[in-house]
N, C-alpha and C. Protein backbone atom coordinates (compact mmCIF):
# COMPACT_ATOMS: atom_id res chain seq x y z
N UNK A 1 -17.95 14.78 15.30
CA UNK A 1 -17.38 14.08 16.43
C UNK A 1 -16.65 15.09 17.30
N UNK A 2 -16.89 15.10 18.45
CA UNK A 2 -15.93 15.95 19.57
C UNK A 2 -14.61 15.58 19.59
N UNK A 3 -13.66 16.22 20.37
CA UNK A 3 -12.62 16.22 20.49
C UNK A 3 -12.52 15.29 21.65
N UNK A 4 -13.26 15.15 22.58
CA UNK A 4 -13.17 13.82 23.87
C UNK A 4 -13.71 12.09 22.73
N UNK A 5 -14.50 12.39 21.96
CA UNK A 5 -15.11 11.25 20.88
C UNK A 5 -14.24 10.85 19.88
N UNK A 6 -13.23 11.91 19.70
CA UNK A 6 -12.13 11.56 18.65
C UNK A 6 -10.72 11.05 19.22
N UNK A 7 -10.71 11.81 20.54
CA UNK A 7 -9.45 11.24 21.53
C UNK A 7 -9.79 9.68 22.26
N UNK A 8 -11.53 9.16 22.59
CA UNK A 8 -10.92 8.00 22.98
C UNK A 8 -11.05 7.04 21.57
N UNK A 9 -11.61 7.38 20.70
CA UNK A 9 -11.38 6.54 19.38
C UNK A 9 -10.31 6.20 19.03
N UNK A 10 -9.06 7.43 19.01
CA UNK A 10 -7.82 6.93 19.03
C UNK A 10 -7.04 6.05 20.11
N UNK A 11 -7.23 6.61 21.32
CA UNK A 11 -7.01 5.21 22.22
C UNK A 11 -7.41 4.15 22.32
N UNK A 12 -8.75 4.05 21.59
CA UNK A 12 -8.95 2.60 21.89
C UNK A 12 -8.52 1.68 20.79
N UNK A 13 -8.07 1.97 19.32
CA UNK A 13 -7.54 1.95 18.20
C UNK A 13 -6.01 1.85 18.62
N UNK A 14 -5.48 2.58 19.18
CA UNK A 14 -3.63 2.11 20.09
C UNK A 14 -4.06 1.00 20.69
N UNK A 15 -5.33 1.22 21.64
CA UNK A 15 -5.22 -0.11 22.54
C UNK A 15 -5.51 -1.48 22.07
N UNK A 16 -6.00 -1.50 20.87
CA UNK A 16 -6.69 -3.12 19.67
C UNK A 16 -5.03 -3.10 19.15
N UNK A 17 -4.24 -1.89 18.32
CA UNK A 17 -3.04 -2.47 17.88
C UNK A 17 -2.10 -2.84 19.06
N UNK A 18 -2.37 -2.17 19.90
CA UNK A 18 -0.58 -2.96 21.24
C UNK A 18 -1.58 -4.37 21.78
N UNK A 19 -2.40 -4.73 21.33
CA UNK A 19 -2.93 -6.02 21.59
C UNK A 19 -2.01 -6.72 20.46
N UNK A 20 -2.26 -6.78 19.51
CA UNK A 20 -1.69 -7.19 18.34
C UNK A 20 0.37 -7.25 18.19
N UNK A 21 0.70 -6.18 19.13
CA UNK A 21 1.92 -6.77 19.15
C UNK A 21 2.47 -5.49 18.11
N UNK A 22 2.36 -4.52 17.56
CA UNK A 22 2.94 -3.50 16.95
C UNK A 22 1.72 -2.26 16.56
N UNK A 23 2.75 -1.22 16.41
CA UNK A 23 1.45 -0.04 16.39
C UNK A 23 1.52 0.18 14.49
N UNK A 24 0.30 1.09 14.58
CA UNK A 24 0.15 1.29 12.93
C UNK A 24 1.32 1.52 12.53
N UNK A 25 2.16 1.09 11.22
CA UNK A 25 2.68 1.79 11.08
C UNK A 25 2.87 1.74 9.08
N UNK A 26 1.65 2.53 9.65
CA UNK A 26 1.62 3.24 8.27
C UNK A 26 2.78 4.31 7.63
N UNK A 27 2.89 3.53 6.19
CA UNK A 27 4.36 4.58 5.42
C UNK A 27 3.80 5.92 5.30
N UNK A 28 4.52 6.88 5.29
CA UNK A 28 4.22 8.09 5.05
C UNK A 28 5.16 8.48 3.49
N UNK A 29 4.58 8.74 2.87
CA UNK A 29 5.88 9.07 1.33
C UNK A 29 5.53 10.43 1.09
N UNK A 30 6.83 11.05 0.88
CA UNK A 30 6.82 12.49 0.98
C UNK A 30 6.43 13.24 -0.28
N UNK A 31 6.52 12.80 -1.26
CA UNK A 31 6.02 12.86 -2.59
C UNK A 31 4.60 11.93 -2.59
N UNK A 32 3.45 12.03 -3.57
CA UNK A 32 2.05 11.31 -4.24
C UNK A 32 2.88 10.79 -5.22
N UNK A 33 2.11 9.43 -5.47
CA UNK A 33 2.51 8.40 -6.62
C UNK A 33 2.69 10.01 -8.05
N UNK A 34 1.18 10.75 -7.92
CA UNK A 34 1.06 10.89 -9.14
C UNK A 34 2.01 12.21 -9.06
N UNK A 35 2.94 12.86 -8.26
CA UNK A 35 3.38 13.65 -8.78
C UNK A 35 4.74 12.95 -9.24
N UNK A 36 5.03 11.52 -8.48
CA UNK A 36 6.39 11.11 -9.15
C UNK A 36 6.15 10.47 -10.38
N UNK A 37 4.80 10.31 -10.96
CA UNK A 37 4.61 9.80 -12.48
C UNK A 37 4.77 11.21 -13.10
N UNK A 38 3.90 12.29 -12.95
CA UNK A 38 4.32 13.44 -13.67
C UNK A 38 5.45 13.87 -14.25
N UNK A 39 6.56 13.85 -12.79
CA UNK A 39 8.10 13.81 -12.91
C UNK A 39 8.78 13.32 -13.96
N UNK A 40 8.12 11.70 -13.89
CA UNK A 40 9.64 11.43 -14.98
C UNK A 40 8.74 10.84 -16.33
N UNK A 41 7.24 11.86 -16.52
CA UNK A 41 6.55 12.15 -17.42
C UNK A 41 7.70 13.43 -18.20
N UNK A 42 7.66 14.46 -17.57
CA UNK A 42 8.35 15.60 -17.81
C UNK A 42 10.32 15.12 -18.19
N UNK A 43 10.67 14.38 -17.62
CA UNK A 43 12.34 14.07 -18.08
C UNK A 43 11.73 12.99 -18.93
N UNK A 44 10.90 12.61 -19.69
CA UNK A 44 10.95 12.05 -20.95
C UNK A 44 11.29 10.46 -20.87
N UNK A 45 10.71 9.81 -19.62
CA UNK A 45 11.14 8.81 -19.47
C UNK A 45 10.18 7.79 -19.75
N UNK A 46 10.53 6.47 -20.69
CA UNK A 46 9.48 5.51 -21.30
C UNK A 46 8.95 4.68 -20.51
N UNK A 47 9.08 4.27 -19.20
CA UNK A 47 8.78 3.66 -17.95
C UNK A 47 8.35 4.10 -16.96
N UNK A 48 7.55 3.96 -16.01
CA UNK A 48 7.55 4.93 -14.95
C UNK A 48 7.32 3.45 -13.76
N UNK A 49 8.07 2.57 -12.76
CA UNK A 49 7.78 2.00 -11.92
C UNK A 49 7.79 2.65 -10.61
N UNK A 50 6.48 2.32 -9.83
CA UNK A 50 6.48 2.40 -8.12
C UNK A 50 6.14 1.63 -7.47
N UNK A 51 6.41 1.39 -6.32
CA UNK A 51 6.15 0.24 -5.52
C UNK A 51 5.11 1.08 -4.19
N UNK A 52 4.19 -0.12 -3.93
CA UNK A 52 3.30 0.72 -2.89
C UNK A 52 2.76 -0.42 -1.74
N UNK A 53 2.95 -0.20 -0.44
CA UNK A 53 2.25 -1.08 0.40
C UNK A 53 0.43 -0.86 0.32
N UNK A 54 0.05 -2.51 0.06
CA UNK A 54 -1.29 -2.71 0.06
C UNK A 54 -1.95 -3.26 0.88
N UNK A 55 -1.43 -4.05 1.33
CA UNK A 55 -1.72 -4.56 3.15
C UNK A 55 -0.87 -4.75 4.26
N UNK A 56 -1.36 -4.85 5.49
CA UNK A 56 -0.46 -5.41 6.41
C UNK A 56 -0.68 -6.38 7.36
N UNK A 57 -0.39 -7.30 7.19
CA UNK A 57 -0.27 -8.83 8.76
C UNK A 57 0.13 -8.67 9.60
N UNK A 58 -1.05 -8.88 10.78
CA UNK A 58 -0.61 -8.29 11.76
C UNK A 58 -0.98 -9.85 12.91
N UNK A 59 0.00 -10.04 13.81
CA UNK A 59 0.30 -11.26 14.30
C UNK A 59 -0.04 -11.18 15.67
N UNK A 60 -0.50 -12.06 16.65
CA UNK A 60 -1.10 -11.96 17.68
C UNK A 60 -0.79 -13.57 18.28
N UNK A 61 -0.65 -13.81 19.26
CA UNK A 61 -0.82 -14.89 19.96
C UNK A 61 -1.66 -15.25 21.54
N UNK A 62 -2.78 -15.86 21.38
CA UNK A 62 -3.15 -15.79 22.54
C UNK A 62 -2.57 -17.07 23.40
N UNK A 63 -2.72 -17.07 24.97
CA UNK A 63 -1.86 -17.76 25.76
C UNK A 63 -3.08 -19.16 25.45
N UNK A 64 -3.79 -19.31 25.40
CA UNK A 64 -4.35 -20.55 25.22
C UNK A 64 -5.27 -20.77 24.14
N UNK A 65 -5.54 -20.17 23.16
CA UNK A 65 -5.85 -20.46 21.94
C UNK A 65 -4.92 -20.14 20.73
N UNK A 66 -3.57 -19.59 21.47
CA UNK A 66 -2.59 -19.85 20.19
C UNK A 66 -2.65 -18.65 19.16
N UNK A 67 -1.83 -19.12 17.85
CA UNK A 67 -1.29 -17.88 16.91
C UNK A 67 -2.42 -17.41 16.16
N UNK A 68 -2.89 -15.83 15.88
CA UNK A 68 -3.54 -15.51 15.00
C UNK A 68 -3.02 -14.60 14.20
N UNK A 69 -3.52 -14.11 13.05
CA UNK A 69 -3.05 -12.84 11.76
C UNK A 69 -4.35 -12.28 11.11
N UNK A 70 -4.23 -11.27 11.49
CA UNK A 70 -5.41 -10.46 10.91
C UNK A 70 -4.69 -9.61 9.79
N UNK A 71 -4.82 -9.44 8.61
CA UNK A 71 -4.80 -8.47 7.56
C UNK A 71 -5.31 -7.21 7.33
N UNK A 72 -4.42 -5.95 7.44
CA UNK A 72 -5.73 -4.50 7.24
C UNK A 72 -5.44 -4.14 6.21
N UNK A 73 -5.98 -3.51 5.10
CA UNK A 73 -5.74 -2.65 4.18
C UNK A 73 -5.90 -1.55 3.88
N UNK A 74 -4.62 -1.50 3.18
CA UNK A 74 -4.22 0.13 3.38
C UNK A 74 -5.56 1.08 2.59
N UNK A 75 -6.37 1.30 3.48
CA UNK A 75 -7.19 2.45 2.84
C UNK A 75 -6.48 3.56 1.78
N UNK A 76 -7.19 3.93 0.74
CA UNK A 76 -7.11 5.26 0.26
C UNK A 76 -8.12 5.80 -0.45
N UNK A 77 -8.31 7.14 -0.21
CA UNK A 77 -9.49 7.89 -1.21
C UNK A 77 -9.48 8.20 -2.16
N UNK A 78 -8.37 7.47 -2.77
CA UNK A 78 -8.58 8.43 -4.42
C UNK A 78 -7.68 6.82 -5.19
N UNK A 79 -8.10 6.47 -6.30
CA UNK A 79 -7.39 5.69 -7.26
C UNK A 79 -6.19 6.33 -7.84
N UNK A 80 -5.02 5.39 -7.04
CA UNK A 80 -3.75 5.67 -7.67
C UNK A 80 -3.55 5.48 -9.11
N UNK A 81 -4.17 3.93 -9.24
CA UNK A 81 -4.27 3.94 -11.15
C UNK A 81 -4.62 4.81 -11.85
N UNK A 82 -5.83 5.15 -12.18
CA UNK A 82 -6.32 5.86 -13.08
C UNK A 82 -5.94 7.40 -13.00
N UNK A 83 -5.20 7.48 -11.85
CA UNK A 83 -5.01 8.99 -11.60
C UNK A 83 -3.22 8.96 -12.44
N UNK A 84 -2.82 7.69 -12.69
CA UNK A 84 -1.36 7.82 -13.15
C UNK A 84 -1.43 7.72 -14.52
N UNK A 85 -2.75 6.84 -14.90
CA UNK A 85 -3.32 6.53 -16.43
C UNK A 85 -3.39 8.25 -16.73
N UNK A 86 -4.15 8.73 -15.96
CA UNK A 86 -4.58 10.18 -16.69
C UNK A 86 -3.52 10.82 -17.17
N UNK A 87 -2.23 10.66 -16.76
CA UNK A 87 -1.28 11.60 -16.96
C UNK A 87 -0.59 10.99 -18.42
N UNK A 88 -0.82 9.66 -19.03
CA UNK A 88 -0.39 9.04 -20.34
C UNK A 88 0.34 7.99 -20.04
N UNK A 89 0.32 7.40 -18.84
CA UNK A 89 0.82 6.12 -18.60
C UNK A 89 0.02 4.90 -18.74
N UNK A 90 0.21 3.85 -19.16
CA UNK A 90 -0.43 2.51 -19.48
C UNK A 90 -0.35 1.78 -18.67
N UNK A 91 -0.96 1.13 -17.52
CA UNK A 91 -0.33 -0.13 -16.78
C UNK A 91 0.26 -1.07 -17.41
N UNK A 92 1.52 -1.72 -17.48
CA UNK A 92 1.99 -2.99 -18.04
C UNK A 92 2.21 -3.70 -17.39
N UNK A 93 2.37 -3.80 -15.99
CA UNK A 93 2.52 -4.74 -15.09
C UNK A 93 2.55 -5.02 -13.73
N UNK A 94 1.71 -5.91 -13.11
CA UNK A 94 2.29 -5.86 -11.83
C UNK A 94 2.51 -6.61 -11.04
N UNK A 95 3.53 -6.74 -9.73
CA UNK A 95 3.75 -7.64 -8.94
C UNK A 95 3.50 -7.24 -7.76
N UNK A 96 2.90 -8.64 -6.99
CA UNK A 96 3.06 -8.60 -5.36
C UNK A 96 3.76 -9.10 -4.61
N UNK A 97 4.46 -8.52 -3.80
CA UNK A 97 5.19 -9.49 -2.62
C UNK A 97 5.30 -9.48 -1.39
N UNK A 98 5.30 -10.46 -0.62
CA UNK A 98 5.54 -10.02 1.15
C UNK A 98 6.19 -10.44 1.72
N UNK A 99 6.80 -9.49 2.57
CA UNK A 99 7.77 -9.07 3.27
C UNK A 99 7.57 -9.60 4.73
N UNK A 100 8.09 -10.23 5.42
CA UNK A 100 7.97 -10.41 7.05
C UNK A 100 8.61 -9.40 7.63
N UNK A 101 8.27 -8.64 8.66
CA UNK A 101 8.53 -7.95 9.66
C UNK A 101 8.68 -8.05 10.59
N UNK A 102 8.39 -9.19 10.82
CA UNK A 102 8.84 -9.46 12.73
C UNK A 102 7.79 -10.02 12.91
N UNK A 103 7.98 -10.76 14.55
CA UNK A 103 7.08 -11.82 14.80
C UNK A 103 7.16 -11.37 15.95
N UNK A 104 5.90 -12.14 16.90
CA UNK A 104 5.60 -12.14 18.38
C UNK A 104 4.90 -13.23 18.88
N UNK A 105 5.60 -13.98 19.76
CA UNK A 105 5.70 -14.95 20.71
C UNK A 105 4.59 -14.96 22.37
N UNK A 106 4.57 -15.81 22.92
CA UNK A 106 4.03 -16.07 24.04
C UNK A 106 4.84 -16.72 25.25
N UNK A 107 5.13 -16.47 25.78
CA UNK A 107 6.14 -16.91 26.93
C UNK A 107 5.73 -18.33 27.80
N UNK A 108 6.27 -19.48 27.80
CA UNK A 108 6.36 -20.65 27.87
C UNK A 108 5.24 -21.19 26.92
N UNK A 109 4.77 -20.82 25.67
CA UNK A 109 4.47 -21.64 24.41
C UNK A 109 4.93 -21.64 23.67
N UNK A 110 5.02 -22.85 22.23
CA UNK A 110 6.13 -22.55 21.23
C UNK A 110 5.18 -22.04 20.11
N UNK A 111 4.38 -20.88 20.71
CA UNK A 111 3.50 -20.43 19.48
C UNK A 111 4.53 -18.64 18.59
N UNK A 112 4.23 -18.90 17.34
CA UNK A 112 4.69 -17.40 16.91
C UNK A 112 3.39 -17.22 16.12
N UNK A 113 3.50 -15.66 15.96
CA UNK A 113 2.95 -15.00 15.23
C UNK A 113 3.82 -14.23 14.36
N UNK A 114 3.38 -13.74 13.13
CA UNK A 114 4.23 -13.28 12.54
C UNK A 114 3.58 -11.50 11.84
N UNK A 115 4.21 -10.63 11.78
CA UNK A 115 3.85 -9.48 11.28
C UNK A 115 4.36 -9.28 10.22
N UNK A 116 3.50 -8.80 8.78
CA UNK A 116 4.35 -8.53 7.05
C UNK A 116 3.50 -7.00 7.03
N UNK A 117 4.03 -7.33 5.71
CA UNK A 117 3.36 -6.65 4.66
C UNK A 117 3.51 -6.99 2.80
N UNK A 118 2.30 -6.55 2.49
CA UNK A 118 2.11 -6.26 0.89
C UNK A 118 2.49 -5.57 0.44
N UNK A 119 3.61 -5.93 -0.57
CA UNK A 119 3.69 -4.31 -1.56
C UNK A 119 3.21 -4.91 -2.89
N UNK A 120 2.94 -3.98 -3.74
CA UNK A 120 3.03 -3.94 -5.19
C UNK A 120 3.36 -3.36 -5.34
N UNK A 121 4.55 -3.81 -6.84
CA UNK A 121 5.07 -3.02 -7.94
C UNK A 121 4.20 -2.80 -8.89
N UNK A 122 3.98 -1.74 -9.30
CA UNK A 122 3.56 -1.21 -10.56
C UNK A 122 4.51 -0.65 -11.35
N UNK A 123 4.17 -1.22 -12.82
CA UNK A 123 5.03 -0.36 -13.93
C UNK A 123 4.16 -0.38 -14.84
N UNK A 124 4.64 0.99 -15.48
CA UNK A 124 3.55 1.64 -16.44
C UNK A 124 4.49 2.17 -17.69
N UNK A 125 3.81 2.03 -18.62
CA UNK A 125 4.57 2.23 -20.01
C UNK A 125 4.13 3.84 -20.49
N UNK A 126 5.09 4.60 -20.70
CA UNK A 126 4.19 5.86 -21.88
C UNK A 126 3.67 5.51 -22.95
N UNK A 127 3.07 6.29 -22.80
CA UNK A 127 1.24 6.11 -24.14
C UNK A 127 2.02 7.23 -25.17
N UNK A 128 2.26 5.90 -26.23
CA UNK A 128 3.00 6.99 -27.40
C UNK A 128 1.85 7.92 -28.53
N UNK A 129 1.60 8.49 -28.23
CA UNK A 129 0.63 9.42 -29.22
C UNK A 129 0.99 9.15 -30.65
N UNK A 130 -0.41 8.24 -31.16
CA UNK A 130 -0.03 7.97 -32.85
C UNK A 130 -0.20 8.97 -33.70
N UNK A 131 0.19 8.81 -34.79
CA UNK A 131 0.40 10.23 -35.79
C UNK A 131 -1.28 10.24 -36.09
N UNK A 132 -1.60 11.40 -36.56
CA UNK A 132 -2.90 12.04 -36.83
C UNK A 132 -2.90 11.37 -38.66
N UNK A 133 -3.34 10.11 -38.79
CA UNK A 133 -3.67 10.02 -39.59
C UNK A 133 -4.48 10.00 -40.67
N UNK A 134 -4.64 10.61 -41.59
CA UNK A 134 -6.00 11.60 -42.44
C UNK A 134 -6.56 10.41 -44.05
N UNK A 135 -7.25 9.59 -43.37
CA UNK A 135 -7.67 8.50 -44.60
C UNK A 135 -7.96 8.86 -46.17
N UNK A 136 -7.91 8.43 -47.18
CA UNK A 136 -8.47 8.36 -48.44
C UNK A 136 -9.94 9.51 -48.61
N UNK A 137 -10.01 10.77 -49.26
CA UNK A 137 -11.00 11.25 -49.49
C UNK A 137 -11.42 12.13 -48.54
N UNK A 138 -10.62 12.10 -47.65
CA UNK A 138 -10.74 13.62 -46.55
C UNK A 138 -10.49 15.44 -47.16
């Protein structure tokens, strides 16, 4: 893709989200899940929970057909699970919840729209390494 093919892709991608009433706004975390599982792999810790946004609602109102919400999800290229499993963590649990963020309106209708997001918690147990046990007749 060119650099004129990649610049109006991104404008026209600003111009679908300021339709919608807010721009991407994708989290940025300054640390990877898996180096903060490593972490408190290394301080010896029996738990390891993180929380991660998995989608986002995104709210729109048109002046004469009223409130809509489209959902995007958060792309990623690589499996956070199995990449936290690899390191000796177990999934034990998880939760979802969402969050409202703000809403957007239409001027003389009593329509709203509303903007969230998904997070999940994940918590993961350490994988206790069982003793090497040597049966009858070895």
């Amino acid at each position: 893709m060119t650099d004129d093919a990649t610049q109006r892709a991104a404008n026209d991608a600003a111009r679908q989200d300021a339709q919608w009433g807010m721009a991407d706004a994708t989290e940025k975390r300054p640390v990877s899940p898996e180096r903060l599982a490593y972490e408190a792999w290394m301080r010896g810790e029996r738990t390891f929970q993180i929380d991660l946004v998995v989608s986002r609602d995104e709210g729109f109102v048109h002046p004469t057909r009223g409130p809509a919400t489209r959902t995007k999800q958060i792309e990623s290229d690589v499996n956070i699970i199995d990449r936290i499993e690899e390191q000796g963590w177990r999934l034990e649990h998880v939760a979802l919840a969402h969050a409202q963020t703000g809403s957007i309106g239409h001027e003389g209708y009593p329509w709203f729209a509303f903007h969230g997001k998904h997070t999940a918690l994940y918590i993961f147990r350490r994988v206790e390494q069982a003793p090497n046990i040597v049966g009858p007749g070895a």
